[in-house]
Protein backbone atom coordinates (compact mmCIF):
# COMPACT_ATOMS: atom_id res chain seq x y z
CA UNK A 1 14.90 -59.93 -21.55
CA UNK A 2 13.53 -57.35 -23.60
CA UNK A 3 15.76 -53.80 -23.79
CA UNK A 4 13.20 -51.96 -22.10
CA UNK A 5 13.38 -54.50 -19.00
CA UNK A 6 17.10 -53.97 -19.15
CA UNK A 7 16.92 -50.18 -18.96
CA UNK A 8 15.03 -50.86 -15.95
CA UNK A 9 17.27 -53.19 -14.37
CA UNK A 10 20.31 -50.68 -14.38
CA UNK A 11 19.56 -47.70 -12.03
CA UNK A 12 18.92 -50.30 -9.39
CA UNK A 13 22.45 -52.44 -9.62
CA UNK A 14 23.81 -49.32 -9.59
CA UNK A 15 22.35 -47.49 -6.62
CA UNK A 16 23.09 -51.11 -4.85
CA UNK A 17 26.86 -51.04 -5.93
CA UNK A 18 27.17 -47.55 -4.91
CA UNK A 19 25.31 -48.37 -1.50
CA UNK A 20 28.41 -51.19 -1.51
CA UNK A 21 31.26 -48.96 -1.87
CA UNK A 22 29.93 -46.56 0.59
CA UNK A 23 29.64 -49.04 3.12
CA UNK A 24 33.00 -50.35 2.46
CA UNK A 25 34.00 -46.41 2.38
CA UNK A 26 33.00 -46.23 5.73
CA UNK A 27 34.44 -49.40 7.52
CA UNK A 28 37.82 -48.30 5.75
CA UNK A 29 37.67 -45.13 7.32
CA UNK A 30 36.10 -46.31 10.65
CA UNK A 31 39.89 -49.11 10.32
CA UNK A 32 41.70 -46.05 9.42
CA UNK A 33 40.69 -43.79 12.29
CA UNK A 34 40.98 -47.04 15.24
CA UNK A 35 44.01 -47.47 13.26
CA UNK A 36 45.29 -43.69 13.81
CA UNK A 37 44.22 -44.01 17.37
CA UNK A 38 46.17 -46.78 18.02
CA UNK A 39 49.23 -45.08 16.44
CA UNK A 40 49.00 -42.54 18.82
CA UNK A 41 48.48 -44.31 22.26
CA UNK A 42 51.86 -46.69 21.13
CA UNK A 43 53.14 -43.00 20.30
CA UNK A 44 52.60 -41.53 23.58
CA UNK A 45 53.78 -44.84 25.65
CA UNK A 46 57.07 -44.73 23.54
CA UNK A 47 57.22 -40.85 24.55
CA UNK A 48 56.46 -41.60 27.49
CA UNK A 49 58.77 -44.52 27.87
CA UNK A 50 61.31 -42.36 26.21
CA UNK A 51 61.30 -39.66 28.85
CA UNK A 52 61.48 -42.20 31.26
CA UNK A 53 64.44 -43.07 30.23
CA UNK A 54 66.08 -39.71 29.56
CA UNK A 55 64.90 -38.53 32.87
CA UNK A 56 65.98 -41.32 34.87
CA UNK A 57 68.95 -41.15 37.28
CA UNK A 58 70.29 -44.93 37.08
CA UNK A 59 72.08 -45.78 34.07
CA UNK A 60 70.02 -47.15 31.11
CA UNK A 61 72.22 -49.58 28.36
CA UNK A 62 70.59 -52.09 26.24
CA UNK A 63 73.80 -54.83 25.38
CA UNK A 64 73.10 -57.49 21.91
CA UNK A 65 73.03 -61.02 22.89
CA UNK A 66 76.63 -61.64 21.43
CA UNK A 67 79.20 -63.03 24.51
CA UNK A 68 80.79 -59.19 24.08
CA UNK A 69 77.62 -56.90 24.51
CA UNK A 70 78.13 -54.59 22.61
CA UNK A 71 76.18 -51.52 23.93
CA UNK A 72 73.50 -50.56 21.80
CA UNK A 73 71.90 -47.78 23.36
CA UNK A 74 73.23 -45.28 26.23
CA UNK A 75 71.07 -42.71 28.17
CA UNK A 76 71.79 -39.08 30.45
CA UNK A 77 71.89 -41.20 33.55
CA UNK A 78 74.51 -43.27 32.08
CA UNK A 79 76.96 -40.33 31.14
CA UNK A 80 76.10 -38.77 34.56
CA UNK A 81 77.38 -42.26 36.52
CA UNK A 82 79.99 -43.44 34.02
CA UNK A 83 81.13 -40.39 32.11
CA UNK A 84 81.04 -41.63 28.79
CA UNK A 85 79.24 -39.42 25.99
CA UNK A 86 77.07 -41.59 24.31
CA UNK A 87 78.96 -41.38 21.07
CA UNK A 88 82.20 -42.51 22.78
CA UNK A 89 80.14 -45.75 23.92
CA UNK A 90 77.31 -47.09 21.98
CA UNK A 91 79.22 -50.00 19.72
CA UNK A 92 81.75 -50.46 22.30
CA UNK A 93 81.29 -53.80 24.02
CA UNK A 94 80.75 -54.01 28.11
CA UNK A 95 84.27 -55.09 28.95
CA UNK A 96 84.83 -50.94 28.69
CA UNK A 97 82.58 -50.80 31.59
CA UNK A 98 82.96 -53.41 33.74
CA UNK A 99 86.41 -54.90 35.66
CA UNK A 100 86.67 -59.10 35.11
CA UNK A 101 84.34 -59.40 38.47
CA UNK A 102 81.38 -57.46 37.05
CA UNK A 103 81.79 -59.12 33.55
CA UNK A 104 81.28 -62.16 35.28
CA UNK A 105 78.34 -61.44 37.01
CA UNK A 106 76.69 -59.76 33.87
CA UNK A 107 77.43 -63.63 31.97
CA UNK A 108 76.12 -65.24 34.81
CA UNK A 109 72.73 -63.10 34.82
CA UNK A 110 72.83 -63.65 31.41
CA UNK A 111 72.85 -67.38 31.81
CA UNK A 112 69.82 -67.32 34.41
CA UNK A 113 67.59 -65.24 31.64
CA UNK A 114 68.35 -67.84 29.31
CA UNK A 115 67.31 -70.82 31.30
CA UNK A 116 65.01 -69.69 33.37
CA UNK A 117 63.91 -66.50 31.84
CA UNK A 118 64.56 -63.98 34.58
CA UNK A 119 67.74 -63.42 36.83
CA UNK A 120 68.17 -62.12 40.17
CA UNK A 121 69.28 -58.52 41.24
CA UNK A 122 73.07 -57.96 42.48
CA UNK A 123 75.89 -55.81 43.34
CA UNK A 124 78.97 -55.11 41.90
CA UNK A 125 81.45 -52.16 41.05
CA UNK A 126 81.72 -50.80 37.67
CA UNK A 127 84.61 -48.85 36.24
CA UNK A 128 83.65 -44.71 34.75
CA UNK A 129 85.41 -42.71 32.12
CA UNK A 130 88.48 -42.21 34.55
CA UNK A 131 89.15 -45.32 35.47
CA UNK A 132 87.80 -45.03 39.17
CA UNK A 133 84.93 -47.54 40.03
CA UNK A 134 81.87 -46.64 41.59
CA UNK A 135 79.19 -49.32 43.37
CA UNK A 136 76.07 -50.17 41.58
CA UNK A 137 73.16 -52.38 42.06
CA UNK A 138 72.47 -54.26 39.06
CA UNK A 139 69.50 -55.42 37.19
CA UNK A 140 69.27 -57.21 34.09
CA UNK A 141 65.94 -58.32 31.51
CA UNK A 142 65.74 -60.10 28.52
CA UNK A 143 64.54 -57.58 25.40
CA UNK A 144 62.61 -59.96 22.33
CA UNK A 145 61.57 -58.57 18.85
CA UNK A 146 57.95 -59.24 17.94
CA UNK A 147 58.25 -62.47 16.96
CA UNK A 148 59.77 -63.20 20.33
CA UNK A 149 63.55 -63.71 19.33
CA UNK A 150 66.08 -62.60 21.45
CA UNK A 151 67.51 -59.27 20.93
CA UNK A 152 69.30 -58.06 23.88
CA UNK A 153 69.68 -57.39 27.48
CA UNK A 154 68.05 -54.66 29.00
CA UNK A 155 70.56 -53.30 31.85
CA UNK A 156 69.25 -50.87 34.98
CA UNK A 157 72.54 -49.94 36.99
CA UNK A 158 71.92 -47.86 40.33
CA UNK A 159 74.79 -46.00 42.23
CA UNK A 160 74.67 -47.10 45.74
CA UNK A 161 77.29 -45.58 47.20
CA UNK A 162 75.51 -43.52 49.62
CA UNK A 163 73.80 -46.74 51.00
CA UNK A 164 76.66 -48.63 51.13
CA UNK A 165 77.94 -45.88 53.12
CA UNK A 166 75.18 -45.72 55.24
CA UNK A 167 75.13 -49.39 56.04
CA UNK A 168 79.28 -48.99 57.05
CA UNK A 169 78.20 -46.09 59.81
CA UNK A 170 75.28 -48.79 61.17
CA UNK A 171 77.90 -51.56 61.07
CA UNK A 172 80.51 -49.17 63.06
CA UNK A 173 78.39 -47.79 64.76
CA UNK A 174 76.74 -51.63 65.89
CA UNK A 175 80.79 -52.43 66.48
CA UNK A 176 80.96 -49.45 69.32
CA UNK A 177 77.90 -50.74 71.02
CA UNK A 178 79.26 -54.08 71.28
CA UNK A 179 82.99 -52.43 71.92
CA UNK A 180 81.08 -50.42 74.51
CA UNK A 181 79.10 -52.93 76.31
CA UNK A 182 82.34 -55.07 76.71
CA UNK A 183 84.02 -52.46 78.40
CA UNK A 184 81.24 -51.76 80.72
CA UNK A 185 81.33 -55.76 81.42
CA UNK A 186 85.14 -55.45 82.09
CA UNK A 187 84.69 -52.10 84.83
CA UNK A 188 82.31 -53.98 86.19
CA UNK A 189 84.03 -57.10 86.61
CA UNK A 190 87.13 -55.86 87.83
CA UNK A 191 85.05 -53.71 90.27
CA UNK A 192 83.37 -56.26 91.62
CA UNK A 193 85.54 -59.19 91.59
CA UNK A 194 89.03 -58.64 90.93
CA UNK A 195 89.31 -55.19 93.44
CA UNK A 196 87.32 -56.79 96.05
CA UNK A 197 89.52 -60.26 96.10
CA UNK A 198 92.83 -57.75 96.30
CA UNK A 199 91.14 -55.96 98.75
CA UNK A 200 90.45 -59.11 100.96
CA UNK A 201 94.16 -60.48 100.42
CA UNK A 202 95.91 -57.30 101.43
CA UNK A 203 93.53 -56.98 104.52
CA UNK A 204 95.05 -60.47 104.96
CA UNK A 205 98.70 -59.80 104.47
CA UNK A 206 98.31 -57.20 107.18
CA UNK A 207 96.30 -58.90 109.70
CA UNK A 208 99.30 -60.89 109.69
CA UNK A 209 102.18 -58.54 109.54
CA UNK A 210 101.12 -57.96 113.31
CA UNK A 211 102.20 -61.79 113.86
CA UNK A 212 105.72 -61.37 112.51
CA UNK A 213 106.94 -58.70 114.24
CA UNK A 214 109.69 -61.38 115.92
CA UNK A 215 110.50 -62.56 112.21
CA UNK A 216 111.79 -58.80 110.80
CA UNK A 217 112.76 -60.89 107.11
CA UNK A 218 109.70 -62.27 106.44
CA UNK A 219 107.66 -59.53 107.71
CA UNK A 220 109.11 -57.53 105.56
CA UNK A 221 108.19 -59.77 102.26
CA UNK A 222 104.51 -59.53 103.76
CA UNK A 223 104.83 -56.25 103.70
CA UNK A 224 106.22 -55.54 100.31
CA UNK A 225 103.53 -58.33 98.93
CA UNK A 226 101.12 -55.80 100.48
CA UNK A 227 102.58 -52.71 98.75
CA UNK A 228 102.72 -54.75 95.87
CA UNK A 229 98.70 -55.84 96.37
CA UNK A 230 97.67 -52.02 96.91
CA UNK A 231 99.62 -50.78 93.71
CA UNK A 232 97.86 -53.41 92.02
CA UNK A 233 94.36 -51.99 93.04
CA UNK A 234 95.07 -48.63 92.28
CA UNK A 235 96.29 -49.65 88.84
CA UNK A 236 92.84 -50.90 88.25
CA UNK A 237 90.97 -48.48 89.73
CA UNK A 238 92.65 -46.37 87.46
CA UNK A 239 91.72 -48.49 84.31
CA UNK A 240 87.81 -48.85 85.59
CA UNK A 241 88.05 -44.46 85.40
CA UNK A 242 89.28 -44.52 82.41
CA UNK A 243 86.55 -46.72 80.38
CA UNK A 244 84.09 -44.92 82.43
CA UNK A 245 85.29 -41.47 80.88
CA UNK A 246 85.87 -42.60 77.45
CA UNK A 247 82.04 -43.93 77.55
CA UNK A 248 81.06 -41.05 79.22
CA UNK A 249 82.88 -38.69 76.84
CA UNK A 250 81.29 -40.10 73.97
CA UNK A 251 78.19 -39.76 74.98
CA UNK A 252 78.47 -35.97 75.46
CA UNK A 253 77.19 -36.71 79.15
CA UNK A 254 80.32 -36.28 81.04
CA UNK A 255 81.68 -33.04 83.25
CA UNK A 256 83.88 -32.69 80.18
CA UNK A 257 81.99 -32.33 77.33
CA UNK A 258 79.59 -30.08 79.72
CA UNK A 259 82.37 -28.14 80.97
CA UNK A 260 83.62 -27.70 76.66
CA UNK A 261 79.66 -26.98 76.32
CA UNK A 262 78.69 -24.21 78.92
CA UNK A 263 82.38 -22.29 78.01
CA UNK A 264 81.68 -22.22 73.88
CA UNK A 265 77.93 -21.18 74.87
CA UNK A 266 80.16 -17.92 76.28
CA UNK A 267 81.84 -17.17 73.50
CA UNK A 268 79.56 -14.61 71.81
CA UNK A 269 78.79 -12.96 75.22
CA UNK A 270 82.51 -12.45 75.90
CA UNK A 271 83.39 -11.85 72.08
CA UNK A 272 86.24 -13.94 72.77
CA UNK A 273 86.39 -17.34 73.68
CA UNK A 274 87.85 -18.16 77.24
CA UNK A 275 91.02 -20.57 77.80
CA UNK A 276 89.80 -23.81 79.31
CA UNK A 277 92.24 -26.11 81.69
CA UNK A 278 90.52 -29.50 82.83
CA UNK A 279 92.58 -31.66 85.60
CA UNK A 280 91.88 -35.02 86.98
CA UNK A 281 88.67 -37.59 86.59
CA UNK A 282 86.57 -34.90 86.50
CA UNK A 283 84.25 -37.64 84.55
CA UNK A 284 84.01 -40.27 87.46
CA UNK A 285 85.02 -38.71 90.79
CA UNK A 286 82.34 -36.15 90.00
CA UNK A 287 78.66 -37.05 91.31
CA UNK A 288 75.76 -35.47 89.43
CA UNK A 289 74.98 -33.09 91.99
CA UNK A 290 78.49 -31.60 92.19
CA UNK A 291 78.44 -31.22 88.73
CA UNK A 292 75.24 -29.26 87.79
CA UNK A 293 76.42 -27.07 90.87
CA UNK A 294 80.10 -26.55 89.25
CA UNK A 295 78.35 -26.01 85.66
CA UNK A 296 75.79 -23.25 87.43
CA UNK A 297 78.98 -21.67 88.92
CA UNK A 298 80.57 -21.55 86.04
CA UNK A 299 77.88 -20.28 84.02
CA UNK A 300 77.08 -17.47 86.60
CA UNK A 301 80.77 -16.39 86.49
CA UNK A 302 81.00 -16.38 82.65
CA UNK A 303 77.81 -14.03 82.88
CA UNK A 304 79.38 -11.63 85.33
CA UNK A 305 82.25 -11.37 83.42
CA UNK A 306 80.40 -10.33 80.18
CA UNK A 307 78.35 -7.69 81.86
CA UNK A 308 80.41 -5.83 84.29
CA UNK A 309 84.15 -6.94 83.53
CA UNK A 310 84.66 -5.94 80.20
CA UNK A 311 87.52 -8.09 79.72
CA UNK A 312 89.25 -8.93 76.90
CA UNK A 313 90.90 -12.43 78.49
CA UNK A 314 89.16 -15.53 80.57
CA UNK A 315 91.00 -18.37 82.10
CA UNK A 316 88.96 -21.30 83.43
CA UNK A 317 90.27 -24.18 85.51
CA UNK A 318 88.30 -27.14 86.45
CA UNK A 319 89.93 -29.29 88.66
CA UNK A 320 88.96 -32.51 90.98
CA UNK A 321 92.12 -33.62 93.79
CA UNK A 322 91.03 -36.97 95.92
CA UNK A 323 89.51 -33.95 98.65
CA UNK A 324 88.28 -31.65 96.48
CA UNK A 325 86.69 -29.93 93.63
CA UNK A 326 87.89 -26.95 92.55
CA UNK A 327 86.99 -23.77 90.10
CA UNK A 328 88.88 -20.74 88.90
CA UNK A 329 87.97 -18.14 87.04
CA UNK A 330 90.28 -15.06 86.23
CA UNK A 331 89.59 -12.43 83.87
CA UNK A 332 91.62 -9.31 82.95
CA UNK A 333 88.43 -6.31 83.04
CA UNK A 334 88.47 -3.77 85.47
CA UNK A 335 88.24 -5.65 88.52
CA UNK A 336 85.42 -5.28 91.50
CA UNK A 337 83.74 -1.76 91.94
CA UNK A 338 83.72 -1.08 95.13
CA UNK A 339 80.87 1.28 94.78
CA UNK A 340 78.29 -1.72 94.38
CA UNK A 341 77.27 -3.45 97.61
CA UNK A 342 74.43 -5.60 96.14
CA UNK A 343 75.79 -8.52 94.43
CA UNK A 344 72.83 -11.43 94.50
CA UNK A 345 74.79 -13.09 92.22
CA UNK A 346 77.67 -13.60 93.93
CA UNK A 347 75.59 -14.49 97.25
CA UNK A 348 74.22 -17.23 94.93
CA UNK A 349 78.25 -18.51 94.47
CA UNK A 350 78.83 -18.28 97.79
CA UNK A 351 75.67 -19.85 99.03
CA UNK A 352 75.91 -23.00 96.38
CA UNK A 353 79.79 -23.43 98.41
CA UNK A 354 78.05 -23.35 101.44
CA UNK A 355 75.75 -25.66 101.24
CA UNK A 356 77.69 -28.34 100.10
CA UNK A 357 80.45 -27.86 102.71
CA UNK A 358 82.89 -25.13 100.85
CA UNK A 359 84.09 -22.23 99.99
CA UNK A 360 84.09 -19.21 97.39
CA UNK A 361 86.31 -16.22 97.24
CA UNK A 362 86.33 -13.24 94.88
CA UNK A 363 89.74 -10.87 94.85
CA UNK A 364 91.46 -8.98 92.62
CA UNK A 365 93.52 -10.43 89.86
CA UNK A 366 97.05 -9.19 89.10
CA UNK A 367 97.75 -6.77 87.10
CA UNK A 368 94.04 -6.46 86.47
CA UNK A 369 90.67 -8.23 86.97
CA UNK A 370 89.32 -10.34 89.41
CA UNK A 371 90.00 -14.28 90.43
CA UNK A 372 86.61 -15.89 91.14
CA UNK A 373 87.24 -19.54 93.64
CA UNK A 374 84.49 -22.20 94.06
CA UNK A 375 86.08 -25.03 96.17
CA UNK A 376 83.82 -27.89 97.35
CA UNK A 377 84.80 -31.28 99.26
CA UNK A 378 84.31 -34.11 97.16
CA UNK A 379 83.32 -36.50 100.72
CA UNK A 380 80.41 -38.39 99.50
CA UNK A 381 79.99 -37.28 95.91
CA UNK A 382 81.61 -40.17 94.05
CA UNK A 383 79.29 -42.25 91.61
């Protein structure tokens, strides 16, 4: 090739090796920039991951493989449940944290991850700072490096004391139900079977005692055998009141609790609260009716006394006899004013007596006051 042909040659290798090295220019930077961008979105997972963590209220600890765990990392929630700064724990192997039971169920988690790969959620109690334990819900992963080796156990511990708690109250309060429905079973039973079958014998034994009148010995063993039988009744009757009014008591539903109730509700009327007396099965000799009518009473005498009495002192006494049931109300104001001849109120009292057979009385109260009685007759009112 002749120099002149060479001359010529030049300018275009070179505008074709600089067309080269711009093009590889560009696909560098084009690598560099999907490069940069990829930085950033692993950046803003591991922030993001990162907060996660710091944020979270369950206890975060990565443990190494080694049979001790030693922790290797420790986050907020885990100084929050356990106590531990994170500079008292990280390097300090598991034991610290968990009793001989928990230990063993981290090595047998452990032992699931490394045959199957995954283990199975449980619950256990691990110790904090102080040495008390709390209850935690346990998970545990496997954590691999990038070439997939094995480099420690993830841990996730929840406190779940408050559920554990709430599961007790269910249980207890399952056990009452059942408590509760046996006791009904047993009233009932006793009611209907065991009263009934006394009943019938001592009905018996004196049927009889009128055919040993000649025989004064053994008429009198009938006789104390029927004594004996009608004790025996009254016993249980007894015992079917009193698992009536304990189920009736804790349901709030009982001449009781309504009686407590419609006397507290008086308090900030009065500015005092009034002195409550309760006698008898107020609970099951007490139909529905009578009730509402005592609790109206009572409510309408409360009322009076807050307006007009300006007392400083109420007594209140419920009270049910095998006749009769009976309210009292005494206060210590300034007694009836004898000026005021329209009292619909008290017609109401009296009128609510009346109508179911009784009687009410209003007089004064000694030194001062007034007595308020509400007496009805309990014939045909029992449950």
């Amino acid at each position: 090739m002749a120099i002149g042909e060479l001359r010529d040659t030049q300018p275009a290798d070179s505008a074709e090796l600089i067309a080269d090295l711009r093009q590889e220019l560009d696909d560098t930077n084009r690598g560099l920039i999907a490069l940069h961008t990829e930085l950033e979105a692993a950046q803003r997972a591991a922030s993001r991951l990162a907060a996660i963590v710091t944020s979270s209220d369950d206890a975060m600890i990565c443990v190494d493989p080694a049979p001790t765990h030693l922790v290797q990392t420790w986050n907020p929630g885990a100084q929050r449940l356990f106590g531990h700064t994170e500079q008292q724990i990280v390097g300090q192997p598991a034991g610290v944290l968990l009793p001989g039971g928990a230990m063993d169920a981290l090595h047998a988690a452990v032992a699931e991850i490394r045959a199957g790969g995954r283990a199975e959620p449980h619950e256990t109690r691990w110790r904090r700072s102080d040495g008390t334990e709390v209850d935690v819900a346990v998970t545990v992963s496997a954590m691999s490096g990038a070439d997939g080796t094995l480099i420690g156990f993830s841990t996730v511990a929840r406190d779940i004391t408050a559920q554990l708690a709430a599961q007790a109250e269910l249980a207890a309060a399952r056990a009452e139900r059942e408590v509760q429905g046996d006791r009904d079973r047993i009233a009932r039973d006793m009611h209907d079977l065991v009263i009934q079958r006394l009943f019938g014998g001592a009905l018996t034994l004196e049927s009889t005692l009128g055919l040993l009148a000649d025989r004064p010995q053994v008429h009198k063993r009938v006789r104390r055998v029927r004594d004996d039988l009608d004790d025996t009744i009254r016993v249980i009757r007894s015992m079917i009141y009193a698992l009536r009014e304990q189920k009736q008591d804790r349901d709030g539903k009982g001449l009781r609790s309504r009686l407590v109730a419609t006397t507290e509700r008086a308090t900030e009327a009065l500015g005092f609260a009034p002195a409550l007396r309760m006698t008898g099965l107020l609970d099951t000799d007490v139909s529905t009716e009578f009730a509402d009518q005592l609790l109206a009473v009572l409510g309408e005498a409360l009322s009076n006394v807050a307006r007009h009495a300006h007392a400083t002192a109420v007594d209140v006494s419920a009270e049910v006899t095998a006749a009769d049931l009976c309210l009292r109300v005494s206060d210590n104001g300034r007694g009836i004013d004898p000026a005021v001849t329209r009292r619909s109120g008290l017609a109401n009292l009296r009128s609510r007596a009346e109508e179911l057979g009784g009687t009410f009385t209003l007089v004064a109260n000694q030194p001062a006051g007034t007595v308020l009685e509400w007496i009805v007759p309990l014939s045909g009112s029992h449950s």
